[in-house]
N, C-alpha and C. Protein backbone atom coordinates (compact mmCIF):
# COMPACT_ATOMS: atom_id res chain seq x y z
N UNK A 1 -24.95 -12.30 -9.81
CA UNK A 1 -24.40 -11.52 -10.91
C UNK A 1 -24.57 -12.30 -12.22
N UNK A 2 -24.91 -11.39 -13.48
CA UNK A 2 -26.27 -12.27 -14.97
C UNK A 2 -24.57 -12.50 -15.36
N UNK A 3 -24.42 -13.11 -16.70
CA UNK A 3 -23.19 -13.06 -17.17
C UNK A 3 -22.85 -11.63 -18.16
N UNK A 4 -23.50 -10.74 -18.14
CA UNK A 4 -22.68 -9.38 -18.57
C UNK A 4 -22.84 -8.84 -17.45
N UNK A 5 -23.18 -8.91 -16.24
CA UNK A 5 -22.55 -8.19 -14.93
C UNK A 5 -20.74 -8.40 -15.38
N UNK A 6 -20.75 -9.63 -15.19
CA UNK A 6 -19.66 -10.41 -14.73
C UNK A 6 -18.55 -10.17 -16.29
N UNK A 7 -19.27 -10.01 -17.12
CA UNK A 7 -18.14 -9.75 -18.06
C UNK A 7 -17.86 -7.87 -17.86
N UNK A 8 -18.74 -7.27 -17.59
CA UNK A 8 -18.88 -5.98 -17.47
C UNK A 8 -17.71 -5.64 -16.13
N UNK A 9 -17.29 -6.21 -15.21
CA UNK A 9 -16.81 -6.35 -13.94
C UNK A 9 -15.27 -6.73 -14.33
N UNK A 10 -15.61 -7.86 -14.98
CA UNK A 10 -13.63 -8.27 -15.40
C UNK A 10 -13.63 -7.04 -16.57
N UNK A 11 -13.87 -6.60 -17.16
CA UNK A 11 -13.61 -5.35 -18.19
C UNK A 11 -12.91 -4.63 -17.66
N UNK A 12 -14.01 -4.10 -16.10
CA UNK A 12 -13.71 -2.85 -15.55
C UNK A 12 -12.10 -3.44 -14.82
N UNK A 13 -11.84 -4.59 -14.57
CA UNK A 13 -10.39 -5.20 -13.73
C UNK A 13 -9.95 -5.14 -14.41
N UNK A 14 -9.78 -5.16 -15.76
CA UNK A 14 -8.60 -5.00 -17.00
C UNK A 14 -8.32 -4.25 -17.27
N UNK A 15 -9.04 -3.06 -17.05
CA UNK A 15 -8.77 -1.64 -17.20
C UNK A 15 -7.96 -1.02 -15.89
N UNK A 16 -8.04 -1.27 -14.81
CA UNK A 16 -7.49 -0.97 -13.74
C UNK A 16 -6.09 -1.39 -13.76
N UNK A 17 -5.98 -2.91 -13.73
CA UNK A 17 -4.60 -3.46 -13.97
C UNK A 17 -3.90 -2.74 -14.99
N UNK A 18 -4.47 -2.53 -16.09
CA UNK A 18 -3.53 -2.07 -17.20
C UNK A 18 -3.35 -0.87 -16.87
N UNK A 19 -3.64 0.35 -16.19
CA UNK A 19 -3.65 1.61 -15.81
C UNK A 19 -2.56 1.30 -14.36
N UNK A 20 -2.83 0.34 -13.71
CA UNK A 20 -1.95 0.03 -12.32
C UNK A 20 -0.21 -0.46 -13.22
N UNK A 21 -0.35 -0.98 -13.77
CA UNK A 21 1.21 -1.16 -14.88
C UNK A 21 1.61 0.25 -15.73
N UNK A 22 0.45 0.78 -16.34
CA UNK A 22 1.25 1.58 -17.05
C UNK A 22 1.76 3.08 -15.92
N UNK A 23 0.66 3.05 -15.19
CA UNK A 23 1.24 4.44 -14.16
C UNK A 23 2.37 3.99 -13.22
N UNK A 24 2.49 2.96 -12.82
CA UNK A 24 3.67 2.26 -12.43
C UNK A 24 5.04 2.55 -13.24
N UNK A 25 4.94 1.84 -13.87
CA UNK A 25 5.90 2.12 -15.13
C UNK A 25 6.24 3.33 -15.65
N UNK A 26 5.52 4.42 -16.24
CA UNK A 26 5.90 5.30 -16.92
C UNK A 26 5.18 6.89 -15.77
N UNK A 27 4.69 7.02 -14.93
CA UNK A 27 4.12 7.72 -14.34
C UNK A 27 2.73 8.52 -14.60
N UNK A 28 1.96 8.77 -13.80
CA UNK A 28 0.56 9.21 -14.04
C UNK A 28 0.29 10.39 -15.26
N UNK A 29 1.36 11.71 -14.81
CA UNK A 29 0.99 12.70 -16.18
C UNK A 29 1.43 12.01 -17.30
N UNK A 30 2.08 10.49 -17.69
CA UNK A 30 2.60 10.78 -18.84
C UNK A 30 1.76 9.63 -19.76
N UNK A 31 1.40 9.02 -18.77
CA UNK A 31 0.12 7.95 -19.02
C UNK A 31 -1.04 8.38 -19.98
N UNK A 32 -2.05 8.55 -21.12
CA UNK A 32 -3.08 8.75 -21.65
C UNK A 32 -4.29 7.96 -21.73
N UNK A 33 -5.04 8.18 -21.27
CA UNK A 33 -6.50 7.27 -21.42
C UNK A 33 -6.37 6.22 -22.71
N UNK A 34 -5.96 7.00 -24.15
CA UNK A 34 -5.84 5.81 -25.26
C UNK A 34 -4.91 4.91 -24.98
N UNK A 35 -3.86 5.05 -23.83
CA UNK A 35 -2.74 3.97 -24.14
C UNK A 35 -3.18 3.10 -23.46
N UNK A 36 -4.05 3.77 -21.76
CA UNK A 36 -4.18 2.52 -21.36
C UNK A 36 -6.03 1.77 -21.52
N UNK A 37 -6.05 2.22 -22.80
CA UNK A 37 -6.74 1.63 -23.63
C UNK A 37 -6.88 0.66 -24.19
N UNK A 38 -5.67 1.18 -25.47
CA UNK A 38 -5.07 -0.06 -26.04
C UNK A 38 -4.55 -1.37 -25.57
N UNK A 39 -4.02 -1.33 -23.50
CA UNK A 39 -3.61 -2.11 -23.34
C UNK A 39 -4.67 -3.04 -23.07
N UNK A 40 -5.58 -2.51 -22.66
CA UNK A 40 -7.04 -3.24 -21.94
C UNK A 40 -7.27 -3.74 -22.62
N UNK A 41 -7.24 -3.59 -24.41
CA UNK A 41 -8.18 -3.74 -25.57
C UNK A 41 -9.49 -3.38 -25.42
N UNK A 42 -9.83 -2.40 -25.11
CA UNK A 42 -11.43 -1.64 -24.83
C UNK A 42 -11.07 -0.32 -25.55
N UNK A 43 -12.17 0.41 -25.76
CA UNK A 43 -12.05 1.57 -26.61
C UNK A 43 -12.06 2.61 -25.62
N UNK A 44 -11.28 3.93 -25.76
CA UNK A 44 -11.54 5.18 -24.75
C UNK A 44 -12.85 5.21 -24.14
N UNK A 45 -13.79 5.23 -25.26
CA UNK A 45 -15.09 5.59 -24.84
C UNK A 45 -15.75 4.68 -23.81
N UNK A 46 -15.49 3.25 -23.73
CA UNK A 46 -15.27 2.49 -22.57
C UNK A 46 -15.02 2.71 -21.08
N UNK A 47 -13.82 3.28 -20.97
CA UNK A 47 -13.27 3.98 -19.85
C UNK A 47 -14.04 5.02 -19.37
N UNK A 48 -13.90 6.01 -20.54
CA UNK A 48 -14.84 7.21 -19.75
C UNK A 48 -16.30 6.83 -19.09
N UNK A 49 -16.78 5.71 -20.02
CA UNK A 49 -18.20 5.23 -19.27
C UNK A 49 -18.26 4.35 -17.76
N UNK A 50 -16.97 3.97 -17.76
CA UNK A 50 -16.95 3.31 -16.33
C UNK A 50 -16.65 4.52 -15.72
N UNK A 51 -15.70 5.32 -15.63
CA UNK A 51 -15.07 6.13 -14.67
C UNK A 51 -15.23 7.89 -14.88
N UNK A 52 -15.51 8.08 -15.86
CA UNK A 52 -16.29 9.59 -15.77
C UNK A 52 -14.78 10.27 -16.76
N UNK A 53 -13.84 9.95 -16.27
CA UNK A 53 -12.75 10.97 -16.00
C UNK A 53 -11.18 10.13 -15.61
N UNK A 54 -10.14 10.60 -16.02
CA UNK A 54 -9.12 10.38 -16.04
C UNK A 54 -8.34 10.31 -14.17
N UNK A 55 -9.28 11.28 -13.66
CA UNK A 55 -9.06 11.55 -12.46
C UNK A 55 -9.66 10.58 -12.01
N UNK A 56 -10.59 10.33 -12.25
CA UNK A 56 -11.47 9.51 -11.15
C UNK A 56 -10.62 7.76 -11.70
N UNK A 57 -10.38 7.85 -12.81
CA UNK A 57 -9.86 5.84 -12.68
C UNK A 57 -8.64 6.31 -12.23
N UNK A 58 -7.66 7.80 -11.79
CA UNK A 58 -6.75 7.56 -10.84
C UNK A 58 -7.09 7.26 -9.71
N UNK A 59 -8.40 7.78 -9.21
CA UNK A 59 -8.66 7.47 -7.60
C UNK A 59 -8.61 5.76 -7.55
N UNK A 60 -9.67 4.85 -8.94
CA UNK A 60 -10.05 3.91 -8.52
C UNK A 60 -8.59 3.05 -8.61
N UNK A 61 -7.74 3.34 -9.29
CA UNK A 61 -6.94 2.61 -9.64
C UNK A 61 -5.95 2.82 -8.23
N UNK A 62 -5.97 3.65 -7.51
CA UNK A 62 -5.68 3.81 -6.33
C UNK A 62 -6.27 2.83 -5.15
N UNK A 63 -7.41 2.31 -5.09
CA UNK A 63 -8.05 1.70 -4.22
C UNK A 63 -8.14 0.27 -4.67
N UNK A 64 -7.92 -0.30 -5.99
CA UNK A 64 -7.26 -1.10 -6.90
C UNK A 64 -6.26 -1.63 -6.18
N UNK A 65 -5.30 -0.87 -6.17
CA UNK A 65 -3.98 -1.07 -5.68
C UNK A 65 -3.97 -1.71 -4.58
N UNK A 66 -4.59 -0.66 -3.56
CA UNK A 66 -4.15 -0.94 -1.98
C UNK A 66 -4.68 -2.22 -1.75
N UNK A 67 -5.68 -2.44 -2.63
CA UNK A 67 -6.86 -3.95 -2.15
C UNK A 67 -5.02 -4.55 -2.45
N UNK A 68 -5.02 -4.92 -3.23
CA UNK A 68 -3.78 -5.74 -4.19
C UNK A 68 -2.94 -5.83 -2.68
N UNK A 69 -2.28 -4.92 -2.55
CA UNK A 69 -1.47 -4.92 -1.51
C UNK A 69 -1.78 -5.20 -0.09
N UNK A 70 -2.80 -5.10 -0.23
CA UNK A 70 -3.68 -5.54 1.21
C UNK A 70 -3.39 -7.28 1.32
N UNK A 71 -4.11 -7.36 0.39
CA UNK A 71 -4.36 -8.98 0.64
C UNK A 71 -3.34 -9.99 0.70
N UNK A 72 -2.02 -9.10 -0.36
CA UNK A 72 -0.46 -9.75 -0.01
C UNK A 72 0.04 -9.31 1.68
N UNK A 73 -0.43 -8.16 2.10
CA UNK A 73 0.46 -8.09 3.53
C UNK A 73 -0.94 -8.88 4.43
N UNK A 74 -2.11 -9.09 4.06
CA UNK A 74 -2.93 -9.75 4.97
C UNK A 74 -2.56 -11.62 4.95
N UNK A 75 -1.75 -12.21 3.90
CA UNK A 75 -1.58 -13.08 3.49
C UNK A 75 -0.42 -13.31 3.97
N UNK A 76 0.69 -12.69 4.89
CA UNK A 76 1.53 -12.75 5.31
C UNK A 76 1.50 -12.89 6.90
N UNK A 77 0.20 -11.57 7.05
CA UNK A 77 -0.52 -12.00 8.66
C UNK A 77 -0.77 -13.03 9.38
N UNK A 78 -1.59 -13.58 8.06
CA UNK A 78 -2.38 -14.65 8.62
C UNK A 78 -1.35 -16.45 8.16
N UNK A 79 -0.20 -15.72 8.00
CA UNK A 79 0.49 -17.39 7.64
C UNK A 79 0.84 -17.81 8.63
N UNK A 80 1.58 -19.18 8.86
CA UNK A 80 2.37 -19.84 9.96
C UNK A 80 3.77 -19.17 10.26
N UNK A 81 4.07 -18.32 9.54
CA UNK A 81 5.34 -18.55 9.88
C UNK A 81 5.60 -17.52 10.82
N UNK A 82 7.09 -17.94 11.77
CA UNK A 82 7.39 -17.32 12.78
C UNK A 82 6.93 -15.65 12.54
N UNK A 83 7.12 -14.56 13.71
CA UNK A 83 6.80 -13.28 13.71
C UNK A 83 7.79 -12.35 12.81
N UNK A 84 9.38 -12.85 13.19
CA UNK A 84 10.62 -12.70 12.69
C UNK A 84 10.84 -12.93 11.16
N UNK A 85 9.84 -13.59 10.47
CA UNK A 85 9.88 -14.02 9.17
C UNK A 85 9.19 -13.41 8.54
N UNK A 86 7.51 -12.73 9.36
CA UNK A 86 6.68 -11.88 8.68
C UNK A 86 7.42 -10.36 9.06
N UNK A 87 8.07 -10.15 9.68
CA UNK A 87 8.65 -8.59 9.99
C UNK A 87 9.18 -8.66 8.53
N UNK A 88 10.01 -9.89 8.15
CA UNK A 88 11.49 -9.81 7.01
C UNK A 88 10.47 -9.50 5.74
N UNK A 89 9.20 -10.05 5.66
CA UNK A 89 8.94 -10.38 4.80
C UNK A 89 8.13 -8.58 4.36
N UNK A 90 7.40 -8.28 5.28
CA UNK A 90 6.94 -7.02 5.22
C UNK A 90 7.61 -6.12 5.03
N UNK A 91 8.79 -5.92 5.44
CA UNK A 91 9.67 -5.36 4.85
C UNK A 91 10.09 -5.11 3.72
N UNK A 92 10.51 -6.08 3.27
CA UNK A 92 10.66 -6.15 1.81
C UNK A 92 9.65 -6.24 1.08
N UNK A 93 8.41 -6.77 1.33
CA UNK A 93 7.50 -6.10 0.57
C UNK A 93 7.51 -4.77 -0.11
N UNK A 94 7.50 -4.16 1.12
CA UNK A 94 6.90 -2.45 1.81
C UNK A 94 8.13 -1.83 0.68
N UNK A 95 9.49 -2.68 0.82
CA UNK A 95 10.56 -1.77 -0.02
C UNK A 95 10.38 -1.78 -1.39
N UNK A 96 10.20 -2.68 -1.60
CA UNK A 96 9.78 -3.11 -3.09
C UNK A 96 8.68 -2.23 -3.54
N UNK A 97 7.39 -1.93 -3.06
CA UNK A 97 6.54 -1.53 -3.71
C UNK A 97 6.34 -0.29 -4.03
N UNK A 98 7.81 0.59 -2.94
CA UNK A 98 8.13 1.95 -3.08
C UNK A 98 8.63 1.91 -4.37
N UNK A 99 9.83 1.15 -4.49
CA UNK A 99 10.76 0.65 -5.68
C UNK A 99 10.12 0.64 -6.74
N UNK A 100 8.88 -0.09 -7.00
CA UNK A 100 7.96 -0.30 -8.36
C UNK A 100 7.50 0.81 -8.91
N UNK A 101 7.67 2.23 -7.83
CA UNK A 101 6.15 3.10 -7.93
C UNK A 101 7.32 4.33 -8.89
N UNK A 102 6.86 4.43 -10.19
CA UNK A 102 7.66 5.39 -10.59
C UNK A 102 7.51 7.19 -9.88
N UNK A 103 8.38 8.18 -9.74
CA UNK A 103 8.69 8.75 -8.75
C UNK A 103 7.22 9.86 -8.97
N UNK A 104 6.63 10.43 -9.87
CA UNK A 104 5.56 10.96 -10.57
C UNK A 104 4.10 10.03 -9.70
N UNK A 105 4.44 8.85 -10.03
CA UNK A 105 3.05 8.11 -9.96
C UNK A 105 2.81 7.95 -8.16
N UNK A 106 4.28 7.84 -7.62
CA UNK A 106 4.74 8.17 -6.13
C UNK A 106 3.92 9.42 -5.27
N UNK A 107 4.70 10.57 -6.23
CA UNK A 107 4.29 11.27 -5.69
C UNK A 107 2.67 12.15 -5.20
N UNK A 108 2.11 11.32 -6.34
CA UNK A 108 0.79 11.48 -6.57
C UNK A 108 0.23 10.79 -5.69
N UNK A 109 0.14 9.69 -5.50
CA UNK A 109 -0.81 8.34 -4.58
C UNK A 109 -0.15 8.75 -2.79
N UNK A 110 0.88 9.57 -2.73
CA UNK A 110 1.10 10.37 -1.25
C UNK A 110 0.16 11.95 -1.26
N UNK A 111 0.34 12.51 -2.12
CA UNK A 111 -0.43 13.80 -2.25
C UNK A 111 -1.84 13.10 -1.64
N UNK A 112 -2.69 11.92 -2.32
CA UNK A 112 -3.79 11.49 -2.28
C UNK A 112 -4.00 10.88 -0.51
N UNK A 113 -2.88 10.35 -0.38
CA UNK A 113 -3.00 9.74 1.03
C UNK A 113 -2.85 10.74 1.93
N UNK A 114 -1.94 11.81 1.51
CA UNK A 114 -2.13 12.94 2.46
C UNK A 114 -3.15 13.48 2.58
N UNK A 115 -4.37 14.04 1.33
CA UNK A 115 -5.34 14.32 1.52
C UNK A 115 -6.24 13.68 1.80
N UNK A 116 -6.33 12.70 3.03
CA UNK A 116 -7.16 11.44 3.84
C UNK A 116 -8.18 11.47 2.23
N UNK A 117 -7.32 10.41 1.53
CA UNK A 117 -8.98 9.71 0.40
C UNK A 117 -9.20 8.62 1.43
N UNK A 118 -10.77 8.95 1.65
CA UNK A 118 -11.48 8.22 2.92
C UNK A 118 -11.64 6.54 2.62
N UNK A 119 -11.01 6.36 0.86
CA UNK A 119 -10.71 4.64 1.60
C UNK A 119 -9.70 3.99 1.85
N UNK A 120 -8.74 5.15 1.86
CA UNK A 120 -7.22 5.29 2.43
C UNK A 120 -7.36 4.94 3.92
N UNK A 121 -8.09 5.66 4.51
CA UNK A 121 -8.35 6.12 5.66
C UNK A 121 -9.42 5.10 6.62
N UNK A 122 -9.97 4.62 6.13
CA UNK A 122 -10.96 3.21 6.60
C UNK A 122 -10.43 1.82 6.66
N UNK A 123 -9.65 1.94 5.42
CA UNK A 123 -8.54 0.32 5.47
C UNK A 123 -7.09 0.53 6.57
N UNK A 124 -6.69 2.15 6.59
CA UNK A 124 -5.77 2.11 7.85
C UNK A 124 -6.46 1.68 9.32
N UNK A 125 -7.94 2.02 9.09
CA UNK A 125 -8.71 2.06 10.94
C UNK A 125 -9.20 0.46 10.90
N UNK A 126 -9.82 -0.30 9.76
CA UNK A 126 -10.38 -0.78 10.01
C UNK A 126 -9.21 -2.26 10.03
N UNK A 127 -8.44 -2.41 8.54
CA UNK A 127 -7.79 -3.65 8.41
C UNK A 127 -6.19 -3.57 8.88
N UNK A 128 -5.44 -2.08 8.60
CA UNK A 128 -4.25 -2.07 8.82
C UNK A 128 -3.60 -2.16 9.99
N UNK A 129 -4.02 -1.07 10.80
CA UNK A 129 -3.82 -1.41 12.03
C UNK A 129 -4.24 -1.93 13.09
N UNK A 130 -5.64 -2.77 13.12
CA UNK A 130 -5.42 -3.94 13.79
C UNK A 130 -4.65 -5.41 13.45
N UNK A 131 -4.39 -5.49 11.78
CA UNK A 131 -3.51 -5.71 11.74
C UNK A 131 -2.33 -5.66 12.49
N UNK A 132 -1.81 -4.64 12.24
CA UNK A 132 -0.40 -4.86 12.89
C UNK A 132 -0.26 -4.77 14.18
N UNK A 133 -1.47 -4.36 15.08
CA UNK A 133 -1.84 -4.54 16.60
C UNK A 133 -2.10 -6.27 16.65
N UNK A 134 -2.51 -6.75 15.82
CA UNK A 134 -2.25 -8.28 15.97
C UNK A 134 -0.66 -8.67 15.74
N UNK A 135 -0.55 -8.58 14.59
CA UNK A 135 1.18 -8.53 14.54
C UNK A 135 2.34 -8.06 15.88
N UNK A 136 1.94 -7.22 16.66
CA UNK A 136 2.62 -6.81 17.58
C UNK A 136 2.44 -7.84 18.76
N UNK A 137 1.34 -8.23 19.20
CA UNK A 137 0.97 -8.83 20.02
C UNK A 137 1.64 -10.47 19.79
N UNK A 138 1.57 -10.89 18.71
CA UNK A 138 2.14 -11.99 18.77
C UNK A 138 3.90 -12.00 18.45
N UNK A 139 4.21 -10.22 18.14
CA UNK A 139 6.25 -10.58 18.69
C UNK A 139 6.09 -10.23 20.12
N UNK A 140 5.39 -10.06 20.82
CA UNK A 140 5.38 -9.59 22.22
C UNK A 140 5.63 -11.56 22.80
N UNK A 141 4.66 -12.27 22.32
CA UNK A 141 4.45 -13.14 22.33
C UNK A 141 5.83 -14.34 22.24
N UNK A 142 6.37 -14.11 21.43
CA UNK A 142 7.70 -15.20 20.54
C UNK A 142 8.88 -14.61 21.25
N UNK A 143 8.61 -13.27 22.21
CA UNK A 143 9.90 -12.54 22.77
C UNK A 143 10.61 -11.72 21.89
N UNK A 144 10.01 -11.11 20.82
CA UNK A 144 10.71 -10.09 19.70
C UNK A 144 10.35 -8.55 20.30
N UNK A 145 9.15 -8.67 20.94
CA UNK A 145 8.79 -7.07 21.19
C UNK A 145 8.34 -6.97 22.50
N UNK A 146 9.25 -6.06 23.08
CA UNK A 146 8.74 -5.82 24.73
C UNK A 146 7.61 -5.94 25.07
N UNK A 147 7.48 -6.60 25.90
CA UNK A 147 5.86 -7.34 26.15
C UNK A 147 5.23 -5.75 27.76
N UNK A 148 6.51 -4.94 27.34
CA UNK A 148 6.23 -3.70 28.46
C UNK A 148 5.46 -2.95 27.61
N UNK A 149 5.60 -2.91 26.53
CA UNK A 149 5.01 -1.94 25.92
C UNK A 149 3.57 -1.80 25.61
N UNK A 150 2.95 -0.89 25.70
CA UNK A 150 1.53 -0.85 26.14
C UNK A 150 1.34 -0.49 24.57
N UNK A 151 -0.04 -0.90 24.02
CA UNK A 151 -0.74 -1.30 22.75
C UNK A 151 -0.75 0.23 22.18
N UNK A 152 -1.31 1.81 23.41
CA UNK A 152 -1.67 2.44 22.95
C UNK A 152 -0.63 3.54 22.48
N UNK A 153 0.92 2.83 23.36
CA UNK A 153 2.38 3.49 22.67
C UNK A 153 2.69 2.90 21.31
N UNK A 154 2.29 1.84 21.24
CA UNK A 154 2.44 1.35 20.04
C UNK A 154 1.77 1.84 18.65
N UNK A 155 0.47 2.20 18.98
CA UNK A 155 -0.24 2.90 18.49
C UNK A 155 0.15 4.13 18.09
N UNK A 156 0.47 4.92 19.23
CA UNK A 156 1.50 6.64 19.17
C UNK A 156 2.19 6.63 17.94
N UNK A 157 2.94 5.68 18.07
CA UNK A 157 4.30 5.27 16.85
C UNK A 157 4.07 5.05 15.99
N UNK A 158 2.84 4.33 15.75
CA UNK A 158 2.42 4.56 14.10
C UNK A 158 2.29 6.01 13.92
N UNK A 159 0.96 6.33 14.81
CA UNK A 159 0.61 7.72 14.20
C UNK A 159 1.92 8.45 14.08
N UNK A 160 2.96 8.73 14.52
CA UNK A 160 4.16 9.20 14.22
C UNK A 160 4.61 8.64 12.77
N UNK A 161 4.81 7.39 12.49
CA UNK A 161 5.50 7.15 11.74
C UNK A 161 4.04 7.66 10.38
N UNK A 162 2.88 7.54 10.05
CA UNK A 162 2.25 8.01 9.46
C UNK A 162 2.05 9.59 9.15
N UNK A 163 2.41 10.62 10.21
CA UNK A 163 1.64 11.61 9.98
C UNK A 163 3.14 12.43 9.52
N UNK A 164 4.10 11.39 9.97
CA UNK A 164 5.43 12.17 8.70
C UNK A 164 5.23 11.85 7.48
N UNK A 165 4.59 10.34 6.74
CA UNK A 165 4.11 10.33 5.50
C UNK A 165 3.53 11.15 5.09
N UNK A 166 2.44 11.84 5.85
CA UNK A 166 1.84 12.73 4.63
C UNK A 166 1.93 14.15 4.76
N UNK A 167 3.30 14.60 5.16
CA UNK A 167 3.80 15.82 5.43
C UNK A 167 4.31 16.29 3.82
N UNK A 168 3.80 16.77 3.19
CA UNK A 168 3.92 17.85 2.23
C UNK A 168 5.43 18.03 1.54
N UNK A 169 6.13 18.28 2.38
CA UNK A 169 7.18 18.66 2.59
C UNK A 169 8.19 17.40 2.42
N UNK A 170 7.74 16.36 2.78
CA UNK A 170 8.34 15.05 2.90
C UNK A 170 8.48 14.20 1.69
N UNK A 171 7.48 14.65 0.65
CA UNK A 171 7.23 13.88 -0.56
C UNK A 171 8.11 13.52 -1.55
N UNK A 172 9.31 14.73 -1.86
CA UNK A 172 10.28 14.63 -2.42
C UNK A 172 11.44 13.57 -1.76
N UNK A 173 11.43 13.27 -0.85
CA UNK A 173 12.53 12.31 -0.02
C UNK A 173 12.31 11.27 0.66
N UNK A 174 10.73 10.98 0.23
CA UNK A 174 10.02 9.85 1.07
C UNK A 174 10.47 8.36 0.34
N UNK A 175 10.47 8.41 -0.70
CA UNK A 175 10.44 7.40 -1.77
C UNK A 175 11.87 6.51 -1.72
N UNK A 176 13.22 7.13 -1.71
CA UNK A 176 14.37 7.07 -1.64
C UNK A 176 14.74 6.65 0.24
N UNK A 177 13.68 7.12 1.18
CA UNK A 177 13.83 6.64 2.71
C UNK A 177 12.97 5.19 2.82
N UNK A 178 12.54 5.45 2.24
CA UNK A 178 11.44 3.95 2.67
C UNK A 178 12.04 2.89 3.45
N UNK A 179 12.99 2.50 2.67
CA UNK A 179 13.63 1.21 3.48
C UNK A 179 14.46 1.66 4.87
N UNK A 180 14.96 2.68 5.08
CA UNK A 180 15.37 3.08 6.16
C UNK A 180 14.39 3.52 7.09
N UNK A 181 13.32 3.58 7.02
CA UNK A 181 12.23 4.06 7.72
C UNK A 181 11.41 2.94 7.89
N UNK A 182 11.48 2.02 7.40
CA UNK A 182 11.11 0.93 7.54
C UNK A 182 11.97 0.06 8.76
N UNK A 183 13.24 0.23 8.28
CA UNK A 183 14.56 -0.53 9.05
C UNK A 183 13.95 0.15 10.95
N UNK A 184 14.03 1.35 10.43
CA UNK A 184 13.84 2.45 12.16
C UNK A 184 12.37 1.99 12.92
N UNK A 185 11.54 1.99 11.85
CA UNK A 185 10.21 1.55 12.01
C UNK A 185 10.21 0.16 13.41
N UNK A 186 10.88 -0.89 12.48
CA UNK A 186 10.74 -2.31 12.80
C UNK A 186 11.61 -2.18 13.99
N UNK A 187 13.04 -2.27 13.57
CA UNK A 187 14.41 -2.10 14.62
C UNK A 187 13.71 -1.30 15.80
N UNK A 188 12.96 -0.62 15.82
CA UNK A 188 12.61 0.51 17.15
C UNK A 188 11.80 -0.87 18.41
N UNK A 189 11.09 -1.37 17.27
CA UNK A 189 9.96 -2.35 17.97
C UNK A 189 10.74 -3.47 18.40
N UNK A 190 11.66 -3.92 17.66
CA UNK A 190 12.31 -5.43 17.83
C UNK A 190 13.61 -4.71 19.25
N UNK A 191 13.74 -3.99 18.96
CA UNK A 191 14.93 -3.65 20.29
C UNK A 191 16.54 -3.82 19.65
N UNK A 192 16.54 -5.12 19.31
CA UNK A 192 17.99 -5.02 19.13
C UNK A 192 18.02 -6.01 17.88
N UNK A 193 19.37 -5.60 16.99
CA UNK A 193 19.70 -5.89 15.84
C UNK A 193 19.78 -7.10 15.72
N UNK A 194 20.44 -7.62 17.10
CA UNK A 194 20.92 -9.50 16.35
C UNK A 194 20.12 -10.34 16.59
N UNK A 195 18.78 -9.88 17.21
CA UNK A 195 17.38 -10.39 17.07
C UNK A 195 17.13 -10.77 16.02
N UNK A 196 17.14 -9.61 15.05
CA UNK A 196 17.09 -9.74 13.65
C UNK A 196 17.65 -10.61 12.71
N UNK A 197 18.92 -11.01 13.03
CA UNK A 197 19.89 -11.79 12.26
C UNK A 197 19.74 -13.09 12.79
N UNK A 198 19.15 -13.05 13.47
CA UNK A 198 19.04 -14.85 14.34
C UNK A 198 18.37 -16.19 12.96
């Protein structure tokens, strides 16, 4: 990569970030191409030349994201610490980032995940859940998760706990459950509570 690849490349990351803060913050309809313009310091006409369309740096700024979040819950995977410490920690991640997502910008990036955007849908097959099929295997391992339980029930239970995410219907009350669905999520797998508190 020449050095205006590479300046051309961090441009296009400054523009994303600043669009990943301001739709965060204030929500997607209320967001304008000039504001998150101004934050980039690049001109409109900039933006539209990377991304076509307002829609489309929502998609990218969508796939933006998940990388972001990927690499913090892959960075948690792959640490030392006990299984019991990455459950706590994923957790609160997972709650938090509901927490950050203003309820507009929420509801939008579920509409999108409901409508399988296929790199939604490739990072769940390819990194997420073997992910957490590794993750499982090693509380099976430490004695946190029934070592009865077969990989492809485990499996079931996601798809359960996923295919209520992108139920339509669910969108308005998803945002405000997170952490309890999270709590049911984990607690289901770990068995019992004072596991947890240990």
């Amino acid at each position: 990569m020449d050095g205006y690849q590479k300046r051309s490349e961090q441009k296009k990351q400054d523009i994303l970030r600043s669009a990943v803060n301001l739709f965060l913050t204030y929500g997607i309809q209320k967001v304008s191409v000039a504001e998150i313009a101004r934050q980039a310091n690049v001109s409109q006409v900039t933006i539209y030349n990377y991304f076509g369309s307002k829609h489309k740096l929502v998609e990218e700024m969508i796939i933006f994201y998940l990388d972001q979040v990927w690499s913090d819950f892959e960075n948690i995977l792959t640490s030392d610490k006990p299984f019991i410490e990455k459950i706590k920690h994923l957790m609160f991640t997972k709650i938090e980032a509901a927490n950050d997502l203003h309820r507009d910008s929420f509801n939008h990036f579920m509409k999108k995940y409901a409508a399988g955007l296929p790199y939604v849908e490739q990072m769940m097959q390819e990194k997420i859940m073997p992910g957490l099929m590794a993750l499982i295997e090693e509380g099976k391992q430490e004695g946190y998760v029934d070592p009865n339980l077969a990989n492809e029930s485990v499996l079931v239970f996601i798809q359960m706990f996923r295919d209520y995410m992108q139920k339509e219907e669910a969108l308005p009350h998803l945002q405000k459950m997170t952490g309890d669905l999270m709590k049911l999520f984990f607690y289901g797998l770990i068995g019992s509570k004072h596991n947890w508190e240990e």
